[in-house]
C-alpha atoms as a PDB file:
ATOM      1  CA  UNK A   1     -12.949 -23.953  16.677  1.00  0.00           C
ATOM      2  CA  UNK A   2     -16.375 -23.978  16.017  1.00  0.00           C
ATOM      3  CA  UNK A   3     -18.304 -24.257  12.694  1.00  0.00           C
ATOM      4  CA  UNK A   4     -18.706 -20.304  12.495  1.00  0.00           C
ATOM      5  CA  UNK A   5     -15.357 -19.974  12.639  1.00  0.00           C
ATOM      6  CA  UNK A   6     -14.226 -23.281   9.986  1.00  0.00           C
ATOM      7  CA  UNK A   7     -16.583 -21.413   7.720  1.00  0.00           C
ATOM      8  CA  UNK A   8     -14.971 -17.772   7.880  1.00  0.00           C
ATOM      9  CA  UNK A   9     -11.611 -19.220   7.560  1.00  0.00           C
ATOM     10  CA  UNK A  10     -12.799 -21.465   4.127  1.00  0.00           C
ATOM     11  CA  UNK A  11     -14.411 -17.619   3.417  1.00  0.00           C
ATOM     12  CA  UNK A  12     -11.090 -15.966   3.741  1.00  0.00           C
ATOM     13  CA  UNK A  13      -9.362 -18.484   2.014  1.00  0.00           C
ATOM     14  CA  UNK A  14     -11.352 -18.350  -0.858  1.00  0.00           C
ATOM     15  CA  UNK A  15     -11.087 -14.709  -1.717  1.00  0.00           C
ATOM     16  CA  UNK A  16      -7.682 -15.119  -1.422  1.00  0.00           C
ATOM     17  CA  UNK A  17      -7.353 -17.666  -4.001  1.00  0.00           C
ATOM     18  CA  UNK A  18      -9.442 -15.338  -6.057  1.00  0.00           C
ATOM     19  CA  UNK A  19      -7.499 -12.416  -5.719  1.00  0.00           C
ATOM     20  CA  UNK A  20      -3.980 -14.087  -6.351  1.00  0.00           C
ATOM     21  CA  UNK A  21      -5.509 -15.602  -9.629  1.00  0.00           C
ATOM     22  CA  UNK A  22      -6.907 -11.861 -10.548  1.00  0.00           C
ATOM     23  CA  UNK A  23      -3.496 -10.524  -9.263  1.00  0.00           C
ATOM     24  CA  UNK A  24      -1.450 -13.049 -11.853  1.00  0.00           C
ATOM     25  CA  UNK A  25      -3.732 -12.745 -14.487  1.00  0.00           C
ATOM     26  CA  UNK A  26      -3.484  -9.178 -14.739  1.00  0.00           C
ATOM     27  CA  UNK A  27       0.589  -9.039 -13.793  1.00  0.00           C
ATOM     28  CA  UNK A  28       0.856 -11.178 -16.830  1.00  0.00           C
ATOM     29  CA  UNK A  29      -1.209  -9.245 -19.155  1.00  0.00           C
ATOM     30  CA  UNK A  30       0.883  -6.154 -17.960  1.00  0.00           C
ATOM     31  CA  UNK A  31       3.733  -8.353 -18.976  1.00  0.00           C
ATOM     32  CA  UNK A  32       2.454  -8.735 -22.599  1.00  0.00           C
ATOM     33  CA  UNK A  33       1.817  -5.501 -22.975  1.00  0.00           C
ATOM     34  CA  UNK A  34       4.727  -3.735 -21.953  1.00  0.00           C
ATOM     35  CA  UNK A  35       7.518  -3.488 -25.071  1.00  0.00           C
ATOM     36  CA  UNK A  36      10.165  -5.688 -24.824  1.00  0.00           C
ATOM     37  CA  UNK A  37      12.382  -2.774 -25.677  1.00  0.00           C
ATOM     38  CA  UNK A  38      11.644  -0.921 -22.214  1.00  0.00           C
ATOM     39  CA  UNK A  39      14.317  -1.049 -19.678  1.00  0.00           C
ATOM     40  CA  UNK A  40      12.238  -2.121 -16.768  1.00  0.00           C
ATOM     41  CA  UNK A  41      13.757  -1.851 -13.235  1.00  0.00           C
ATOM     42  CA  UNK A  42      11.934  -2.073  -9.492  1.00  0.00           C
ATOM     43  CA  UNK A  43      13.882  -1.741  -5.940  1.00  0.00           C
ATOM     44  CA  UNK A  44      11.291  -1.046  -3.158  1.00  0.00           C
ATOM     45  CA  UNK A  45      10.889  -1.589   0.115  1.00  0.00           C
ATOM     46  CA  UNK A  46       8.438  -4.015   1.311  1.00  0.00           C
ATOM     47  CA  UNK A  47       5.971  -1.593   2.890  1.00  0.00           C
ATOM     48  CA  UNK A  48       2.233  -1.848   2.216  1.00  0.00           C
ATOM     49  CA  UNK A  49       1.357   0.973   4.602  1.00  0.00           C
ATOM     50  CA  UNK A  50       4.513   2.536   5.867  1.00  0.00           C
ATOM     51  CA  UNK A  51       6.432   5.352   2.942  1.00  0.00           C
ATOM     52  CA  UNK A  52       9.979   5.255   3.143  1.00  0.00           C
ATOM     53  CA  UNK A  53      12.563   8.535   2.127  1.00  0.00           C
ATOM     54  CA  UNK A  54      12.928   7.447  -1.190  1.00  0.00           C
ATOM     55  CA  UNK A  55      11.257   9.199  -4.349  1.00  0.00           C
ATOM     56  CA  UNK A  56      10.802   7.958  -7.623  1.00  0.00           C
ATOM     57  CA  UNK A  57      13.556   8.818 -10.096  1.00  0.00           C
ATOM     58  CA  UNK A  58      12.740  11.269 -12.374  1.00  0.00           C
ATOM     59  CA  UNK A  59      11.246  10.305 -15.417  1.00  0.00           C
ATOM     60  CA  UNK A  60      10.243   7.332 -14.515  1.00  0.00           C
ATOM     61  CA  UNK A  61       7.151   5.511 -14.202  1.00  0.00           C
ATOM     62  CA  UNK A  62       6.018   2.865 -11.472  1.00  0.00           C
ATOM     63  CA  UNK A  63       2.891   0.885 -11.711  1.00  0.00           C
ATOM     64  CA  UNK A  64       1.616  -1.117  -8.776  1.00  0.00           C
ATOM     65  CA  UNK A  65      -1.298  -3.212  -8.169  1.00  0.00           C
ATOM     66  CA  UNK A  66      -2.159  -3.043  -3.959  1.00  0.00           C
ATOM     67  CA  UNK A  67      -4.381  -5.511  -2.811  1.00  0.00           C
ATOM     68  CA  UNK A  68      -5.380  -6.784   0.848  1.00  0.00           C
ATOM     69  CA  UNK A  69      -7.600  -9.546   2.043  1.00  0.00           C
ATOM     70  CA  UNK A  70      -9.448  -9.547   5.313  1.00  0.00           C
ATOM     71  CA  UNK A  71     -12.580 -10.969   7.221  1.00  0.00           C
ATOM     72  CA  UNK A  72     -13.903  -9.290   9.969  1.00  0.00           C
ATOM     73  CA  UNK A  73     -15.700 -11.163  12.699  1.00  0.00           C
ATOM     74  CA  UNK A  74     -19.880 -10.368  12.116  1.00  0.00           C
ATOM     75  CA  UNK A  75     -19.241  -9.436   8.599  1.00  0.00           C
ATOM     76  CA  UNK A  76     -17.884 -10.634   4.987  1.00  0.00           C
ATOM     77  CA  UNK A  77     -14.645 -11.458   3.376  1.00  0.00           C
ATOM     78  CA  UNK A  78     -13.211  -8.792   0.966  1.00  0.00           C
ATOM     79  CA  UNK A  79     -10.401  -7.789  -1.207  1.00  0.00           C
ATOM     80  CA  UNK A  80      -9.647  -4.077  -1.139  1.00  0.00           C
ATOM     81  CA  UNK A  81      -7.157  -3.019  -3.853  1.00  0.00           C
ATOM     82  CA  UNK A  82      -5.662  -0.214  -6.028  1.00  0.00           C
ATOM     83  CA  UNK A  83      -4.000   0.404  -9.021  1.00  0.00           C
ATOM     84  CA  UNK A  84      -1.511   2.824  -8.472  1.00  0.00           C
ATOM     85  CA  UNK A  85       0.546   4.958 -11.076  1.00  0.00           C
ATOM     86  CA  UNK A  86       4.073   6.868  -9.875  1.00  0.00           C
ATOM     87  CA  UNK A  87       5.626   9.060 -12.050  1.00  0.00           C
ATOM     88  CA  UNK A  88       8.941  11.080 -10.903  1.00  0.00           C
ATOM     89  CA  UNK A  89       8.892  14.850 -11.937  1.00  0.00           C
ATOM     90  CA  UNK A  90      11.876  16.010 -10.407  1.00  0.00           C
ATOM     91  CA  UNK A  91      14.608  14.782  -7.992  1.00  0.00           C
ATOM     92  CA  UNK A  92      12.520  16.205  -4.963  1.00  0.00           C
ATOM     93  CA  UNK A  93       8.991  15.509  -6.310  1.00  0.00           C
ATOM     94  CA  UNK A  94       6.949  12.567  -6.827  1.00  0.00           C
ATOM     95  CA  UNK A  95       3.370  12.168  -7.755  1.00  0.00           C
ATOM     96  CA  UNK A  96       1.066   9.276  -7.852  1.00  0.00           C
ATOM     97  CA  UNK A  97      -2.549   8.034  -8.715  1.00  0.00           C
ATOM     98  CA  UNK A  98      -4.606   5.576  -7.291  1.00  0.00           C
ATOM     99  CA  UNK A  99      -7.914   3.885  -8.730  1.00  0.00           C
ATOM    100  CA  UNK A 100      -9.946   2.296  -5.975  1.00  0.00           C
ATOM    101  CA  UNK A 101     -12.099  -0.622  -5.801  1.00  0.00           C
ATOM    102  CA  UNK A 102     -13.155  -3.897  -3.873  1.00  0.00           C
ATOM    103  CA  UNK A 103     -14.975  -7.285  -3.703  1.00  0.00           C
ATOM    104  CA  UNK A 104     -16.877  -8.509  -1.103  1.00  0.00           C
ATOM    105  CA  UNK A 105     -18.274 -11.358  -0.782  1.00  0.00           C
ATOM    106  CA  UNK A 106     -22.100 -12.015  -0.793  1.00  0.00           C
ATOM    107  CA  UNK A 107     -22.699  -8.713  -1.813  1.00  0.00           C
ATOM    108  CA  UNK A 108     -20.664  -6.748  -4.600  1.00  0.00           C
ATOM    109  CA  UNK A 109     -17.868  -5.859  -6.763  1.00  0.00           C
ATOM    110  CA  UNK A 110     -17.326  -1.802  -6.653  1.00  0.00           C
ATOM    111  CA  UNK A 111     -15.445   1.273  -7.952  1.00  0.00           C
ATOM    112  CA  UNK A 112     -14.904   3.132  -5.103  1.00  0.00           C
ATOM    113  CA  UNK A 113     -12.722   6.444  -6.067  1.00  0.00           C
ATOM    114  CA  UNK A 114      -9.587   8.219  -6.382  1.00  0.00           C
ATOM    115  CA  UNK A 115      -6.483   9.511  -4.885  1.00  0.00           C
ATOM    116  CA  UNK A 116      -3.943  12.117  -6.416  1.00  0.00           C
ATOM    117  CA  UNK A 117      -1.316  12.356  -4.107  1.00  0.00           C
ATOM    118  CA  UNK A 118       2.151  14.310  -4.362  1.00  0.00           C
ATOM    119  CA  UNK A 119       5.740  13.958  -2.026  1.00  0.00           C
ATOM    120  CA  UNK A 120       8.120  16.221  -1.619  1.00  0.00           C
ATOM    121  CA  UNK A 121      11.651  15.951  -0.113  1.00  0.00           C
ATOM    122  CA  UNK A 122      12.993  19.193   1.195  1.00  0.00           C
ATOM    123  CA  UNK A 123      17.028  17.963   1.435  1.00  0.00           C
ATOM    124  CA  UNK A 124      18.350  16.318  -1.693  1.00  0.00           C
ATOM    125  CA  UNK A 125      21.192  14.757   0.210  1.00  0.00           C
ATOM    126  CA  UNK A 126      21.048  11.966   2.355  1.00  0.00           C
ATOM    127  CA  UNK A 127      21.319  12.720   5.894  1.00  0.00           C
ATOM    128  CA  UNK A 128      20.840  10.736   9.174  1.00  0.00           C
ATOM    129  CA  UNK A 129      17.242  11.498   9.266  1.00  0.00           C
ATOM    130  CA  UNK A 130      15.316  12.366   5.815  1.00  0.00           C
ATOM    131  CA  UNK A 131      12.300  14.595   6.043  1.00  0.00           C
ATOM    132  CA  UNK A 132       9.643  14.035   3.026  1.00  0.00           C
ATOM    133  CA  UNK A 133       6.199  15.846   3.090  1.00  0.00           C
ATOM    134  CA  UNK A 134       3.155  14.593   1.452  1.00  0.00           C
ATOM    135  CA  UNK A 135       0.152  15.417   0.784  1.00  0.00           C
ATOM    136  CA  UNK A 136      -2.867  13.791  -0.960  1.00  0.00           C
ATOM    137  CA  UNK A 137      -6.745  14.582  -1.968  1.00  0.00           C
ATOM    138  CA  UNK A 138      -9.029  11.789  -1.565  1.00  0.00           C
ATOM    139  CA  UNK A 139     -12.650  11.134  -3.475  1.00  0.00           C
ATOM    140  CA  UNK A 140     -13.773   7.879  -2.325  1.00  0.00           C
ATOM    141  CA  UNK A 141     -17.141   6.155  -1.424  1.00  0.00           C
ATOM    142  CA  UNK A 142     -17.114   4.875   2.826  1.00  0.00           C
ATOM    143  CA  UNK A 143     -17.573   1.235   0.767  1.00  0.00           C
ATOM    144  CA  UNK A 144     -13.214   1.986   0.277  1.00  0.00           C
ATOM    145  CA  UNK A 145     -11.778  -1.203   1.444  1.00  0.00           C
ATOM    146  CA  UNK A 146      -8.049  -0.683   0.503  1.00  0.00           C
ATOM    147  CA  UNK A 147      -6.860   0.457   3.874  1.00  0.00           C
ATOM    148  CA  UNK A 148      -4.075   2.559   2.738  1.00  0.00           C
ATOM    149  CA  UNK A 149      -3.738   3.918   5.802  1.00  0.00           C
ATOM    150  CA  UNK A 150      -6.024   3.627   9.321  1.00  0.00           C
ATOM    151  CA  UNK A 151      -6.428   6.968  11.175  1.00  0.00           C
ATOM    152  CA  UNK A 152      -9.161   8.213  13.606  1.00  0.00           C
ATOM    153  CA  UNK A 153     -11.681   5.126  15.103  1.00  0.00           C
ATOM    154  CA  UNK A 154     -11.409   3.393  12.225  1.00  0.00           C
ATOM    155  CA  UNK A 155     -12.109  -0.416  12.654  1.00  0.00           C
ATOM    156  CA  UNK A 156     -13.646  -3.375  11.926  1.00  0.00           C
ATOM    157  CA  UNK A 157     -17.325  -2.387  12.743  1.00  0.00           C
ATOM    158  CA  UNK A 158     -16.297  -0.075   9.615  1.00  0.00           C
ATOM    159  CA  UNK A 159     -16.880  -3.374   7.427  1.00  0.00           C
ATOM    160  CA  UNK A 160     -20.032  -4.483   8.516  1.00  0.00           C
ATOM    161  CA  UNK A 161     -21.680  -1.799   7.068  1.00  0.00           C
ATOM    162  CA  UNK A 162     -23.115  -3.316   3.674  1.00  0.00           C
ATOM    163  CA  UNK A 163     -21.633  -2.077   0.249  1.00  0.00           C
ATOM    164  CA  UNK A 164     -25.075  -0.422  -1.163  1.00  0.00           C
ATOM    165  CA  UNK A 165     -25.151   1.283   2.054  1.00  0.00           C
ATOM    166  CA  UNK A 166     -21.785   2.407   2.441  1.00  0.00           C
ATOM    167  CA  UNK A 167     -21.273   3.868  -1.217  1.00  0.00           C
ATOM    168  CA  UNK A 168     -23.594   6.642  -0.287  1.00  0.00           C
ATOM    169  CA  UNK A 169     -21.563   7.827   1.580  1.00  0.00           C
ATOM    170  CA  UNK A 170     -19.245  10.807  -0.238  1.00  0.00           C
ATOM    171  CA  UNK A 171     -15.829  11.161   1.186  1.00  0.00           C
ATOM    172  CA  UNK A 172     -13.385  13.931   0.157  1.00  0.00           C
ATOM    173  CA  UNK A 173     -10.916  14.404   2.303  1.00  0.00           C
ATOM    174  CA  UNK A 174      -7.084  16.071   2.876  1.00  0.00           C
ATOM    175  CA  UNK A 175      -4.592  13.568   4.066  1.00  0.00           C
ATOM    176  CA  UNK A 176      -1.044  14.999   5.529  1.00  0.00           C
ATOM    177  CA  UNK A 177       1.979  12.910   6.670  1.00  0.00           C
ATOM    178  CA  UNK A 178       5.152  13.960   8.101  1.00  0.00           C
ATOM    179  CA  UNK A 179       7.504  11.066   6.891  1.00  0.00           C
ATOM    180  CA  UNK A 180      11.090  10.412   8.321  1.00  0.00           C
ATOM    181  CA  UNK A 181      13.385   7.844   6.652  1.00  0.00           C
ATOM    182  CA  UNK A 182      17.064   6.487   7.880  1.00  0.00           C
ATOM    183  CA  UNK A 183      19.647   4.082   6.205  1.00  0.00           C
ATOM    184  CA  UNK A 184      21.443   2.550   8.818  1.00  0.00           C
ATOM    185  CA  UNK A 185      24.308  -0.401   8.157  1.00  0.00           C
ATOM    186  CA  UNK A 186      22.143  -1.341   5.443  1.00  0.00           C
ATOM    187  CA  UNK A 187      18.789  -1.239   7.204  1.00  0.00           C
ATOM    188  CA  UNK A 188      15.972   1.543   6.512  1.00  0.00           C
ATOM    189  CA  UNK A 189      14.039   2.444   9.211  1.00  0.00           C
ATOM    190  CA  UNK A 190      10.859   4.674   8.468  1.00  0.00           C
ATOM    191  CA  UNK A 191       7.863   6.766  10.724  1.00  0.00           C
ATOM    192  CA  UNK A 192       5.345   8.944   9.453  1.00  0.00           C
ATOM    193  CA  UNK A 193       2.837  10.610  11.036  1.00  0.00           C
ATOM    194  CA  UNK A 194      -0.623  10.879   9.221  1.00  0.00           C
ATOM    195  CA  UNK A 195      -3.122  13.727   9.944  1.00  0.00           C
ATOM    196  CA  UNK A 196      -6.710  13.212   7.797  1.00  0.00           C
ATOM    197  CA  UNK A 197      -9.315  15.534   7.499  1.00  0.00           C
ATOM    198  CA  UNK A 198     -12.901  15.161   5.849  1.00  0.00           C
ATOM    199  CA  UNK A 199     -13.570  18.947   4.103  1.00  0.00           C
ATOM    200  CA  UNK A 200     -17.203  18.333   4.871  1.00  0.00           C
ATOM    201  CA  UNK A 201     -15.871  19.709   8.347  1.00  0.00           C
ATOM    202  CA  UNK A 202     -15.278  16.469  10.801  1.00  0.00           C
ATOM    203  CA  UNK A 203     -12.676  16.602  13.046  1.00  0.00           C
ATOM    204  CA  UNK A 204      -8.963  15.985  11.751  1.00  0.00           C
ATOM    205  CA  UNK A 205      -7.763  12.413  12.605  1.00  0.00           C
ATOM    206  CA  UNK A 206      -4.317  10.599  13.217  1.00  0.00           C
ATOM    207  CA  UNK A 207      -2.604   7.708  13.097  1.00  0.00           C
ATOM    208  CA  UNK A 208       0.804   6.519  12.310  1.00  0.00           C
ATOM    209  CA  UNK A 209       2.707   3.718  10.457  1.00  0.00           C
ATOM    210  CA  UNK A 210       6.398   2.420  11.129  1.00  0.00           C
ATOM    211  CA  UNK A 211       8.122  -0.199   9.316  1.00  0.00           C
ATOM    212  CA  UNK A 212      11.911  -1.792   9.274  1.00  0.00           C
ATOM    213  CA  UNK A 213      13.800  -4.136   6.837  1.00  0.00           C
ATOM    214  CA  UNK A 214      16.710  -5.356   5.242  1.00  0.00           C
ATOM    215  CA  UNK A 215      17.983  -7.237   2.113  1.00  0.00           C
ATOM    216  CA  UNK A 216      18.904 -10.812   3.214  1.00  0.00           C
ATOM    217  CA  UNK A 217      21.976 -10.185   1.517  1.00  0.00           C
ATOM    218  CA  UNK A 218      23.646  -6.385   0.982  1.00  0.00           C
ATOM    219  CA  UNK A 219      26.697  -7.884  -1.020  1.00  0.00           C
ATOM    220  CA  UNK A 220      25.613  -8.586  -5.055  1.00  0.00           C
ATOM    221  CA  UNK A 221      26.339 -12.053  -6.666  1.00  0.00           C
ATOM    222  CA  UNK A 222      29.142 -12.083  -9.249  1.00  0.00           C
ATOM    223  CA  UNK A 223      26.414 -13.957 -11.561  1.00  0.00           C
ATOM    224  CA  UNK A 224      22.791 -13.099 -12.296  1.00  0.00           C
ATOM    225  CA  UNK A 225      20.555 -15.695 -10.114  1.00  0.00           C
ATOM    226  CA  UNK A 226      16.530 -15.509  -9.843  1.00  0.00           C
ATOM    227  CA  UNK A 227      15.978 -16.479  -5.988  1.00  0.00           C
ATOM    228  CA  UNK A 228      19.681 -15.647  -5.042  1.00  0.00           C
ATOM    229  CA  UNK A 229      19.333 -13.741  -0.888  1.00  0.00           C
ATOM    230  CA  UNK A 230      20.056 -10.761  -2.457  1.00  0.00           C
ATOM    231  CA  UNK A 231      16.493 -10.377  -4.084  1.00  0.00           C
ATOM    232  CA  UNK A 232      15.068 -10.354  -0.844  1.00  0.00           C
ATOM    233  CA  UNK A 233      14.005  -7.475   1.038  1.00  0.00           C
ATOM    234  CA  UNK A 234      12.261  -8.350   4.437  1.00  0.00           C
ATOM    235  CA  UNK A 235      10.772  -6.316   7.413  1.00  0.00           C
ATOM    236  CA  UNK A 236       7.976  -5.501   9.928  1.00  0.00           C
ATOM    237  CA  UNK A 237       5.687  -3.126   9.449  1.00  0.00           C
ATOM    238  CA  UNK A 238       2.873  -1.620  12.318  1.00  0.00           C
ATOM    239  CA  UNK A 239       0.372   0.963  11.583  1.00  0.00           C
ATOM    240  CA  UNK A 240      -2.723   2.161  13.298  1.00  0.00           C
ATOM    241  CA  UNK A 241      -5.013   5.299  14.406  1.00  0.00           C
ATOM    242  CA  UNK A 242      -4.459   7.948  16.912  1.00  0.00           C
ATOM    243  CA  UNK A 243      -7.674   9.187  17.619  1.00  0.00           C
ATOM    244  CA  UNK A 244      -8.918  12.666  16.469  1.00  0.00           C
ATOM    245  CA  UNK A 245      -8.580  15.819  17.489  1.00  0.00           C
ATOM    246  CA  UNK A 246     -11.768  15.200  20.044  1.00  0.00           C
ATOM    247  CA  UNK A 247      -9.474  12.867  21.517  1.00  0.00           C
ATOM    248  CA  UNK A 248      -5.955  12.081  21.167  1.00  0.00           C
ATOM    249  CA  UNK A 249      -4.980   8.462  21.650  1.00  0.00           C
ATOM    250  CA  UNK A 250      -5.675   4.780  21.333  1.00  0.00           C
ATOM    251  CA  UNK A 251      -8.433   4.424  22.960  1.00  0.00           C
ATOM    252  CA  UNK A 252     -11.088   2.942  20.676  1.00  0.00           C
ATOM    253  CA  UNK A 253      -8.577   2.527  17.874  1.00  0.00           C
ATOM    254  CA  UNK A 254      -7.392  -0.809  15.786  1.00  0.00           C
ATOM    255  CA  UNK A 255      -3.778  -1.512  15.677  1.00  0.00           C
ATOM    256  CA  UNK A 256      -1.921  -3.999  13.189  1.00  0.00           C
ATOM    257  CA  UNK A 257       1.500  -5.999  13.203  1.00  0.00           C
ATOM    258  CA  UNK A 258       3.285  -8.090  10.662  1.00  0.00           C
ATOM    259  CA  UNK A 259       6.640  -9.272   8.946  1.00  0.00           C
ATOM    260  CA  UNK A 260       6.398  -8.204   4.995  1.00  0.00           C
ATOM    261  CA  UNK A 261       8.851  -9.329   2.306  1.00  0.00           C
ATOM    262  CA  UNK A 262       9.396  -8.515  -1.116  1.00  0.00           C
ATOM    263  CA  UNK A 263      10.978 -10.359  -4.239  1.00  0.00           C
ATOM    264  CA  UNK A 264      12.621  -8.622  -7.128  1.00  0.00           C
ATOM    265  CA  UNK A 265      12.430 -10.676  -9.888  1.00  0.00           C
ATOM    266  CA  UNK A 266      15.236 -10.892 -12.827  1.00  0.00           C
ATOM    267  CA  UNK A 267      13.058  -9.125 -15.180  1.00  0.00           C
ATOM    268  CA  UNK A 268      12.074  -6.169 -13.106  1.00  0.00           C
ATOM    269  CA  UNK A 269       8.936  -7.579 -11.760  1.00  0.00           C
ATOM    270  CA  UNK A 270       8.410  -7.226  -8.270  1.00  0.00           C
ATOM    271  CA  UNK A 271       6.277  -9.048  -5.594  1.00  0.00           C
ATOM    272  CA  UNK A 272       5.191  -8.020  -2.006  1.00  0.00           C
ATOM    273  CA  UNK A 273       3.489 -10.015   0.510  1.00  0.00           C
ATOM    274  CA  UNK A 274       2.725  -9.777   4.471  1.00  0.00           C
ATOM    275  CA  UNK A 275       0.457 -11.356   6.758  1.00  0.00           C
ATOM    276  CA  UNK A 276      -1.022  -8.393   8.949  1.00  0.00           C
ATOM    277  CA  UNK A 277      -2.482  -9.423  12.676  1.00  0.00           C
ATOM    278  CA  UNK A 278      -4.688  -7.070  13.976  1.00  0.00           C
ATOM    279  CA  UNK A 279      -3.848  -6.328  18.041  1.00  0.00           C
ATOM    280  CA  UNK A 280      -6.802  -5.833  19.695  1.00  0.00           C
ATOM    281  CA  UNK A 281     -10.358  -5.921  19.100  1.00  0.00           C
ATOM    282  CA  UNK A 282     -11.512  -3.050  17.452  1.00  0.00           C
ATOM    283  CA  UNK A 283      -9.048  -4.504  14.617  1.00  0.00           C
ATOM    284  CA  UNK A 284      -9.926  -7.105  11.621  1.00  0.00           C
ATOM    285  CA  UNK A 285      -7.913 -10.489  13.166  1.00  0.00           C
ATOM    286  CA  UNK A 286      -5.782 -11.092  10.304  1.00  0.00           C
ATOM    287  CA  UNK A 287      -5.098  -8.731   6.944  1.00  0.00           C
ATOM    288  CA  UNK A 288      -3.619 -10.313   3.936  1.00  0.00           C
ATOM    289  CA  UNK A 289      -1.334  -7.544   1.568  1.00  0.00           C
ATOM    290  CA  UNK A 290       0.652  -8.078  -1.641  1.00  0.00           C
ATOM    291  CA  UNK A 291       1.118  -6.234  -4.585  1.00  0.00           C
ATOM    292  CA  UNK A 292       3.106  -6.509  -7.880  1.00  0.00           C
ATOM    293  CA  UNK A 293       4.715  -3.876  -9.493  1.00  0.00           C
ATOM    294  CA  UNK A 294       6.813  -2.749 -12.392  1.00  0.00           C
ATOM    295  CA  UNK A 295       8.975   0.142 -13.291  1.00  0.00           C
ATOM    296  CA  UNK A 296       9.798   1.605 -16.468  1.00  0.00           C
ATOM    297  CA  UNK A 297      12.908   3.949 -16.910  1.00  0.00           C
ATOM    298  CA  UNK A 298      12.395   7.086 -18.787  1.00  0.00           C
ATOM    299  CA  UNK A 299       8.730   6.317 -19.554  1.00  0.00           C
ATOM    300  CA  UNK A 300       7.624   9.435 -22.375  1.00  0.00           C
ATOM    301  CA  UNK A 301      11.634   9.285 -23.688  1.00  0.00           C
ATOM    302  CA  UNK A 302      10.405   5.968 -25.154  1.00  0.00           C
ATOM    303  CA  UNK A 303       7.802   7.830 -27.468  1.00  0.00           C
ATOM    304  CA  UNK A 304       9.667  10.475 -28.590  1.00  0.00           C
ATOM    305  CA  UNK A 305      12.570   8.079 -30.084  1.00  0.00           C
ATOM    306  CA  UNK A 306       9.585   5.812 -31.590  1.00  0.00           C
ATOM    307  CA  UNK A 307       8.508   8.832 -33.348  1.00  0.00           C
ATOM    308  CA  UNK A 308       4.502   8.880 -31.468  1.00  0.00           C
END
């Protein structure tokens, strides 16, 4: 290894010190600020990328904090991340919103947009294969570093592009995805299918995301335990683009691949990480995701007993 590459792995590390101390400092002011008298409760899969079948219950609120790491080769390290809010209208709808921003490093810390997105699950019972549409409006900057998804030729070069430079340019564009979701002997497997289209009138493009996983134990403990098997959820999730409707494929497209795991904590906190490796290379080598996230039962019922 040679001193370029000893420097962009102390790079990489660094940021990713950084954005685990930002990460716990503003989990635990979320903790302080939520009332003690909330009922807060979080199962999830641990996806970053990939959306199972299941919707939020109605009535409920889930907030999230998304963030992922990376340093592509030529460029600077970053942290993309998101602040997402999920509230569950009804049994069949869910709708969420996102606040964008990143870091990177050497040049600037930036807001870079919004995302309103809503899901929809046509069958309310559970059958062998679960069908949920979704479909989301996106304002964001080209700085957006969150990688939500990858669709299209979207790849590293993406990053090299400086963040005064890349903020000019306006994005508003109409994301699809056809997602399928299956329990099976305890496992959920999940596709979806992404379709993205820029209204400024480029091309639509594709990509795709799969993921797989399992509690380490399906069986619950007769006593409450903090790091007990059961409060383990771990997978493998791999996403990438398809091309565009110009050209269908994977030609000229980055791919990524990596175990995730999750950790439900006793008081309803919940914690995500996976270490993403990018498969070819049009991809950024290595990705690091986690997120924390919280959910609170019956969010607005809460106000109306309290009287505000």
């Amino acid at each position: 290894m040679d001193l370029a590459d000893n420097r962009s792995v102390v790079n990489a590390l660094r940021i990713l010190k950084l954005s685990f101390l930002t990460g716990h400092a503003a989990l635990l002011l979320l903790g302080i600020l939520l009332p003690s008298y909330l009922k807060i409760d979080c199962q999830e899969y641990p996806y970053f990328v990939t959306y199972s079948q299941e919707m939020e219950e109605p009535g409920n609120l889930d907030i999230e904090m998304f963030n992922v790491v990376g340093n592509p080769q030529g460029g600077d390290s970053f942290i993309g991340s998101d602040v997402e809010f999920e509230y569950g209208l009804k049994g069949w709808w869910t709708t969420e919103f996102y606040l964008d921003g990143q870091a990177t490093q050497n040049q600037s810390t930036i807001f870079t947009g919004f995302r309103w997105e809503n899901r929809f699950r046509p069958l309310s019972r559970e059958h062998w294969i679960n069908p949920v549409l979704y479909v989301e409006f996106e304002d964001i900057n080209g700085a957006n570093k969150s990688l939500k998804e990858v669709v299209g030729h979207d790849g590293r070069y993406d990053f090299l592009v400086p963040n005064w430079l890349a903020r000019m340019d306006k994005e508003r564009e109409l994301e699809l995805k056809l997602i399928l979701g299956s329990n099976v002997r305890g496992w959920n497997i999940s596709e979806n299918f992404i379709a993205e289209k820029n209204l400024a009138g480029d091309p639509w493009e594709f990509g795709y995301a799969f993921g797989v996983s399992r509690a380490l134990q399906l069986a619950a403990s007769a006593r409450e335990c903090t790091f007990c098997a059961e409060k383990f959820q771990a997978g493998l999730e791999m996403y990438g683009g398809l091309g565009d409707a110009n050209g269908f494929g994977l030609h000229l497209t980055s791919q990524y691949l990596g175990p995730t795991i999750n950790w439900s904590a006793p008081n309803g906190m919940t914690v995500a990480f996976s270490p993403q490796f990018g498969l070819n290379g049009y991809s950024i080598p290595v990705l690091y995701r986690f997120s924390v996230s919280y959910e609170i039962q019956q969010f607005f019922s809460h106000f109306h007993r309290g009287g505000s």
